[in-house]
C-alpha atoms as a PDB file:
ATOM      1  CA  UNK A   1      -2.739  16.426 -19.457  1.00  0.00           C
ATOM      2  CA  UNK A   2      -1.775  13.256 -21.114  1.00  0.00           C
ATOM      3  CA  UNK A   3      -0.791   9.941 -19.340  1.00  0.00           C
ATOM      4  CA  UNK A   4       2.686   9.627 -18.462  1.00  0.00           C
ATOM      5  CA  UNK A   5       4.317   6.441 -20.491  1.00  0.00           C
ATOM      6  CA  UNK A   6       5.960   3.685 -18.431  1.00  0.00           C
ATOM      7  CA  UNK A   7       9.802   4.011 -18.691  1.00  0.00           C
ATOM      8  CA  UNK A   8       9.715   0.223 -18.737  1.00  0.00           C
ATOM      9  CA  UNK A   9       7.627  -1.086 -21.120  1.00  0.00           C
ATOM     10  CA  UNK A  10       4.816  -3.468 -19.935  1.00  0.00           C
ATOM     11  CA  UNK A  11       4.065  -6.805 -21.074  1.00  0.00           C
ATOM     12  CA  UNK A  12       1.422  -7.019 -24.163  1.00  0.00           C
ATOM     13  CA  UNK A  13      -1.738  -9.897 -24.442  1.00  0.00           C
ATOM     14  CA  UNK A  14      -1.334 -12.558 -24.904  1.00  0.00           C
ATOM     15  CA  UNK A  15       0.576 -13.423 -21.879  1.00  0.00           C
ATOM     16  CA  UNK A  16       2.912 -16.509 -21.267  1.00  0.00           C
ATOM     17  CA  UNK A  17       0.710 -19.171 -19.792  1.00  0.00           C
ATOM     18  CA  UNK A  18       2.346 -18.894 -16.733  1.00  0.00           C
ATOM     19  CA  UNK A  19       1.705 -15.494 -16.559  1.00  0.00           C
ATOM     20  CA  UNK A  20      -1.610 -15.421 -17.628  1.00  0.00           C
ATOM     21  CA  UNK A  21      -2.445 -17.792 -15.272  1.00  0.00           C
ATOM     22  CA  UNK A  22      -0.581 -15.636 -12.198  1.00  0.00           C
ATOM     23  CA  UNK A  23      -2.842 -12.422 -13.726  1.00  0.00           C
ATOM     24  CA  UNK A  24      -5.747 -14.007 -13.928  1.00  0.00           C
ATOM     25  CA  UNK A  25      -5.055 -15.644 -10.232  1.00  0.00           C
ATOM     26  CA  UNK A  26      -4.267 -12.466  -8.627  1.00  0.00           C
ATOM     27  CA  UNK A  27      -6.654 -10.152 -10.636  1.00  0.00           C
ATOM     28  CA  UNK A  28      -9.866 -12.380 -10.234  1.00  0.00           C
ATOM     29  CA  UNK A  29     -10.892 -11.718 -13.986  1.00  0.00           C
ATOM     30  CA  UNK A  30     -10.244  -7.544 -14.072  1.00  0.00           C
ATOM     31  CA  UNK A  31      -7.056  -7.116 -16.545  1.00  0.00           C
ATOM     32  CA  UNK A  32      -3.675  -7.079 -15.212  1.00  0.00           C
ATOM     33  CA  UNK A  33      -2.565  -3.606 -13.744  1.00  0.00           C
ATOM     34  CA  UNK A  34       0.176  -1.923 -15.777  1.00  0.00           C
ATOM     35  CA  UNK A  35       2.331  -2.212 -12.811  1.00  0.00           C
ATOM     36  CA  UNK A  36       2.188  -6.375 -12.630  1.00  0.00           C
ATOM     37  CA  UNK A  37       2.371  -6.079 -16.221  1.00  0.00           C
ATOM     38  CA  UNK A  38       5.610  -4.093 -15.854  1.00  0.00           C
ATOM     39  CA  UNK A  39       7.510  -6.081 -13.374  1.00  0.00           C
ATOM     40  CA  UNK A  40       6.227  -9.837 -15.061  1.00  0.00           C
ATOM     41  CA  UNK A  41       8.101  -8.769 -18.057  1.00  0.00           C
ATOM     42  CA  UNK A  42      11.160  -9.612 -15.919  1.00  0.00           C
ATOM     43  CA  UNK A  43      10.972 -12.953 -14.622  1.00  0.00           C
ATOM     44  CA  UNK A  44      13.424 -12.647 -11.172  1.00  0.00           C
ATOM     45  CA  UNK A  45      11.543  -9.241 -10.342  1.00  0.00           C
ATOM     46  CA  UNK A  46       7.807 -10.407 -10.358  1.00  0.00           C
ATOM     47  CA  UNK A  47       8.596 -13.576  -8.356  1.00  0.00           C
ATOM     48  CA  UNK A  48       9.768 -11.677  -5.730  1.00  0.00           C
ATOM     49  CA  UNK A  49       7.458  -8.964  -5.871  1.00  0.00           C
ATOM     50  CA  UNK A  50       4.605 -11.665  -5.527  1.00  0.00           C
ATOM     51  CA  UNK A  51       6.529 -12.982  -2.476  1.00  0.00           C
ATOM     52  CA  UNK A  52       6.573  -9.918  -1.020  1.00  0.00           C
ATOM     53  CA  UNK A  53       2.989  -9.541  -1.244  1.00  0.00           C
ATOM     54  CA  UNK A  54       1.200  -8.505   1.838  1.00  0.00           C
ATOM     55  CA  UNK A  55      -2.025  -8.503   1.176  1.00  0.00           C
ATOM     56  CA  UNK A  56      -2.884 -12.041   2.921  1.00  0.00           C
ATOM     57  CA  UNK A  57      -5.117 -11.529   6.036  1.00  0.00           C
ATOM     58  CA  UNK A  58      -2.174 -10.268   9.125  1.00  0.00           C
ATOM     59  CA  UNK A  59      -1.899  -9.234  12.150  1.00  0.00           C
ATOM     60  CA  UNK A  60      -3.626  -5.733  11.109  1.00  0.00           C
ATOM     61  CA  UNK A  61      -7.361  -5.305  10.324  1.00  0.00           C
ATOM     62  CA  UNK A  62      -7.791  -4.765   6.749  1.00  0.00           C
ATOM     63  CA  UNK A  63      -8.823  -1.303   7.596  1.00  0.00           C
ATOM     64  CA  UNK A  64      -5.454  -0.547   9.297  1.00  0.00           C
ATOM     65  CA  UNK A  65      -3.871  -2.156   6.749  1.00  0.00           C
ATOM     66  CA  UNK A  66      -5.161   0.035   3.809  1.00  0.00           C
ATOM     67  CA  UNK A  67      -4.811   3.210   6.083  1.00  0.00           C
ATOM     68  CA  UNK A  68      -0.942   2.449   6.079  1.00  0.00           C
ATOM     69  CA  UNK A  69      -1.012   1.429   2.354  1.00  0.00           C
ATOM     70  CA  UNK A  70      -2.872   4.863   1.234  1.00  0.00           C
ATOM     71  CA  UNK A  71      -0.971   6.903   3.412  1.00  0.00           C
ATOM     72  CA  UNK A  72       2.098   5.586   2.075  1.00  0.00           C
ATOM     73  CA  UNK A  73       1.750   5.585  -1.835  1.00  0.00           C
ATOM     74  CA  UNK A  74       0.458   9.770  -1.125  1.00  0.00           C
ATOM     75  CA  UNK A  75       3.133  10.644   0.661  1.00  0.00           C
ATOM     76  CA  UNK A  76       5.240   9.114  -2.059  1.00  0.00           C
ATOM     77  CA  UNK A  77       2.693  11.128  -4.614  1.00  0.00           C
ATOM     78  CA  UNK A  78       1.897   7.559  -5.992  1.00  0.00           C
ATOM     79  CA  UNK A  79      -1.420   8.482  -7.158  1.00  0.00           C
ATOM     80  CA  UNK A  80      -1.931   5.409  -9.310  1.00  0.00           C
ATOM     81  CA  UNK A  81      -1.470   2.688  -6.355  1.00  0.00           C
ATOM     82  CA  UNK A  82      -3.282   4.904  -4.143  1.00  0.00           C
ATOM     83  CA  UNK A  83      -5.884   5.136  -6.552  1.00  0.00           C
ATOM     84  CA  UNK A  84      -6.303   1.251  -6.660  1.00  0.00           C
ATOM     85  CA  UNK A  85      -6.494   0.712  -3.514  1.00  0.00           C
ATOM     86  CA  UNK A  86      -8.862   3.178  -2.766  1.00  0.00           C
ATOM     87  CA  UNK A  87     -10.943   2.162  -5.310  1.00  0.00           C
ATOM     88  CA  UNK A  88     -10.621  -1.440  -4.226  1.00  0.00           C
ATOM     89  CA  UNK A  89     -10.339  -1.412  -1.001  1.00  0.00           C
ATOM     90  CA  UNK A  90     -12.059   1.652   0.655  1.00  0.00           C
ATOM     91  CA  UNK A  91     -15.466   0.209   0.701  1.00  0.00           C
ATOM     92  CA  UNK A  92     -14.622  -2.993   2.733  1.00  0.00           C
ATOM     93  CA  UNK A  93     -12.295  -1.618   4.572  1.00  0.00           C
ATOM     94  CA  UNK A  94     -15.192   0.966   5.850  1.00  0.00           C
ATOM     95  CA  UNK A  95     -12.946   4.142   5.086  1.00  0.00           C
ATOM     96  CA  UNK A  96     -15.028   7.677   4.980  1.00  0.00           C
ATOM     97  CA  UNK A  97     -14.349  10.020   2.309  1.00  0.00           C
ATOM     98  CA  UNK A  98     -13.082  12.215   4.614  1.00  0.00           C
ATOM     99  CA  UNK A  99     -10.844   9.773   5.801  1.00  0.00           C
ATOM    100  CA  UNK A 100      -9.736   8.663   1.610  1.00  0.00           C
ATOM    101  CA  UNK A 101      -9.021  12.690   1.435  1.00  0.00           C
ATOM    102  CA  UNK A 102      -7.222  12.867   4.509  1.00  0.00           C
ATOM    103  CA  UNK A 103      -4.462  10.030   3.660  1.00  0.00           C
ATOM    104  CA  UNK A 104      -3.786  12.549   1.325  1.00  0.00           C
ATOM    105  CA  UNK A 105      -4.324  16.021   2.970  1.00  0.00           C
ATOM    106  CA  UNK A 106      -4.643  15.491   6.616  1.00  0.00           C
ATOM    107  CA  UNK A 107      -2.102  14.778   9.132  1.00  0.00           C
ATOM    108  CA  UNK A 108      -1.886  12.169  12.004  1.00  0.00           C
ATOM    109  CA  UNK A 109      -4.116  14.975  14.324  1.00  0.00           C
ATOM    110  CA  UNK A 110      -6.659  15.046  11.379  1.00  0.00           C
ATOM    111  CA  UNK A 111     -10.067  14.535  13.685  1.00  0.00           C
ATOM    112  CA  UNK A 112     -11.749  11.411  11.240  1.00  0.00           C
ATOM    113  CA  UNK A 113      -9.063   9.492  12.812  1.00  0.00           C
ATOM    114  CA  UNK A 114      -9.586   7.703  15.726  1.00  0.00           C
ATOM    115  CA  UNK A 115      -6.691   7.977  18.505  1.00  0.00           C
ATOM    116  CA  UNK A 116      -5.339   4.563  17.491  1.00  0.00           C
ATOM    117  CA  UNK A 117      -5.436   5.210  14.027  1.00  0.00           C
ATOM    118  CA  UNK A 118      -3.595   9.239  14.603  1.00  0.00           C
ATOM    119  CA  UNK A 119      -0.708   6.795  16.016  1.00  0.00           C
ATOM    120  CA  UNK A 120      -0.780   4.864  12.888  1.00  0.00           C
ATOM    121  CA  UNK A 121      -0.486   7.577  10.735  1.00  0.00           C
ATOM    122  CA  UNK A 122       2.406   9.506  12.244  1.00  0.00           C
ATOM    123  CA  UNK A 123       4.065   6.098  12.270  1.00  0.00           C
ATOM    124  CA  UNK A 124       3.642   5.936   8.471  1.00  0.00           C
ATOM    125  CA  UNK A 125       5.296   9.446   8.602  1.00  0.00           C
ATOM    126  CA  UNK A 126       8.031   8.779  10.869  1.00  0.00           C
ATOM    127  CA  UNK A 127       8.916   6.275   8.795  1.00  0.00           C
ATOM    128  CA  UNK A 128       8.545   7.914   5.411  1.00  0.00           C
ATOM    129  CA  UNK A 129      10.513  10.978   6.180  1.00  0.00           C
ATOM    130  CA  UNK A 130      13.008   9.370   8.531  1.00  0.00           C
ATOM    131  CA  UNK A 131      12.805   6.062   8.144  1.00  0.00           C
ATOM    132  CA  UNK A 132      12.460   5.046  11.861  1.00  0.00           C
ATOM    133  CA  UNK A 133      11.033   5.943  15.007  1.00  0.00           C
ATOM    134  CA  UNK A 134      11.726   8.220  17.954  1.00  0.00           C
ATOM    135  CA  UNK A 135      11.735   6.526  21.133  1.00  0.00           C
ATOM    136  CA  UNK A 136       8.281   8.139  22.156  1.00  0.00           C
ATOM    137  CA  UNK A 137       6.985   7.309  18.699  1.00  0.00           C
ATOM    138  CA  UNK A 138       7.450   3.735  19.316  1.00  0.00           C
ATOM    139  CA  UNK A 139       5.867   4.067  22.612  1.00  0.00           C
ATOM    140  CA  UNK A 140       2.807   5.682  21.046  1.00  0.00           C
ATOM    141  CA  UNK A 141       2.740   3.062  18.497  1.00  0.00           C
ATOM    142  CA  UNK A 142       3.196   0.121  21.243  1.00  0.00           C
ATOM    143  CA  UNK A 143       0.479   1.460  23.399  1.00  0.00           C
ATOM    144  CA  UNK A 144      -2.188   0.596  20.534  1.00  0.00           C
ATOM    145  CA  UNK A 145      -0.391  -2.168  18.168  1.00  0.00           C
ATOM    146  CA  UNK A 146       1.679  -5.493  19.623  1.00  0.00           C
ATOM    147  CA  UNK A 147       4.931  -6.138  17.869  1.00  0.00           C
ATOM    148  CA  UNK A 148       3.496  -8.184  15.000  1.00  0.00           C
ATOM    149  CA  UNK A 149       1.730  -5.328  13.922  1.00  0.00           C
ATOM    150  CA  UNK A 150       4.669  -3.059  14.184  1.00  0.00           C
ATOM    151  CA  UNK A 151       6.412  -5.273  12.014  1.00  0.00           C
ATOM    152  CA  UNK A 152       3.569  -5.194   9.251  1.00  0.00           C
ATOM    153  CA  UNK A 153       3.393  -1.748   9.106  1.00  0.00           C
ATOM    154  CA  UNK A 154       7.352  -1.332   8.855  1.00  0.00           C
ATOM    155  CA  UNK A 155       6.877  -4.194   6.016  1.00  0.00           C
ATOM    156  CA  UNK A 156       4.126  -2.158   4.288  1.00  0.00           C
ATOM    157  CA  UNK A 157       5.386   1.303   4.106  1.00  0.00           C
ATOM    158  CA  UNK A 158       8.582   0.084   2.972  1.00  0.00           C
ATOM    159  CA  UNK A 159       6.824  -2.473   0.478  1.00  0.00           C
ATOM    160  CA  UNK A 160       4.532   0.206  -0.769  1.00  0.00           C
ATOM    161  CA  UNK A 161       7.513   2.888  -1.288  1.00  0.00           C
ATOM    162  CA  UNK A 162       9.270   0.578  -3.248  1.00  0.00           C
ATOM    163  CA  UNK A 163       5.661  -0.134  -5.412  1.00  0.00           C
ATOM    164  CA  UNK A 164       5.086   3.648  -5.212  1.00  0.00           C
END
């Protein structure tokens, strides 16, 4: 099967200067991803994606941050961001293979996950096919993760939909 196309076209080398610089910034010397390259063609777009950003060190460990981001670009069948992050961030982030496969064929009662981490993923669910929580969903969530973290995992899933 061949590659799909973008339906927008990314940006071609060489770069703007400014640009180039923000690549080479946020890439640390690995070529742009087609998706920045996308959305930098358009000027308004890529500053606010790069606000947007949540990637920074938050209130969730990195782990629990990338568990939200993978589950979130497979449910949305976004096999390319999911693929990058996996591929970036798996290793530090200490996720299993098992654990990779199962943001993308396991459930929240998959048993790699730890009970803290089954909350997280039917919260990335709840909010992917409803886009909020049930009163006892919330309670789950709140009995493992403050409000802060709620927040960043709202901010994620709905961040990584839109990237998805």
């Amino acid at each position: 099967m061949s590659r799909p196309m973008p339906r927008i076209a990314p940006l071609q080398p060489p770069y703007p200067p400014e640009i180039q610089a923000q690549f080479d910034r946020i890439m640390r010397g690995a070529p742009p991803l087609v998706l920045f390259r996308v959305i930098a063609g358009h000027t308004r777009a890529w500053d606010k994606f790069r606000a947007g950003g949540l990637l920074d060190p938050g209130p969730l460990s990195l782990r629990q941050r990338e568990i939200v981001i993978d589950r979130t670009c497979a449910l949305n069948k976004c096999e390319y961001e999911w693929g990058v992050h996996v591929a970036v961030f798996a290793g530090p982030a200490k996720l299993t293979e098992d654990e990779v496969r199962a943001t993308v064929a396991g459930d929240a009662n998959s048993p790699c996950w730890s009970p803290a981490e089954q909350v997280l993923i039917a919260a990335v669910d709840a909010l992917h096919h409803r886009a909020t929580f049930t009163d006892a969903e919330f309670a789950a969530l709140s009995a493992h993760y403050d409000e802060a973290q709620i927040l960043e995992i709202m901010l994620l899933c709905g961040f990584y939909r839109t990237v998805s």
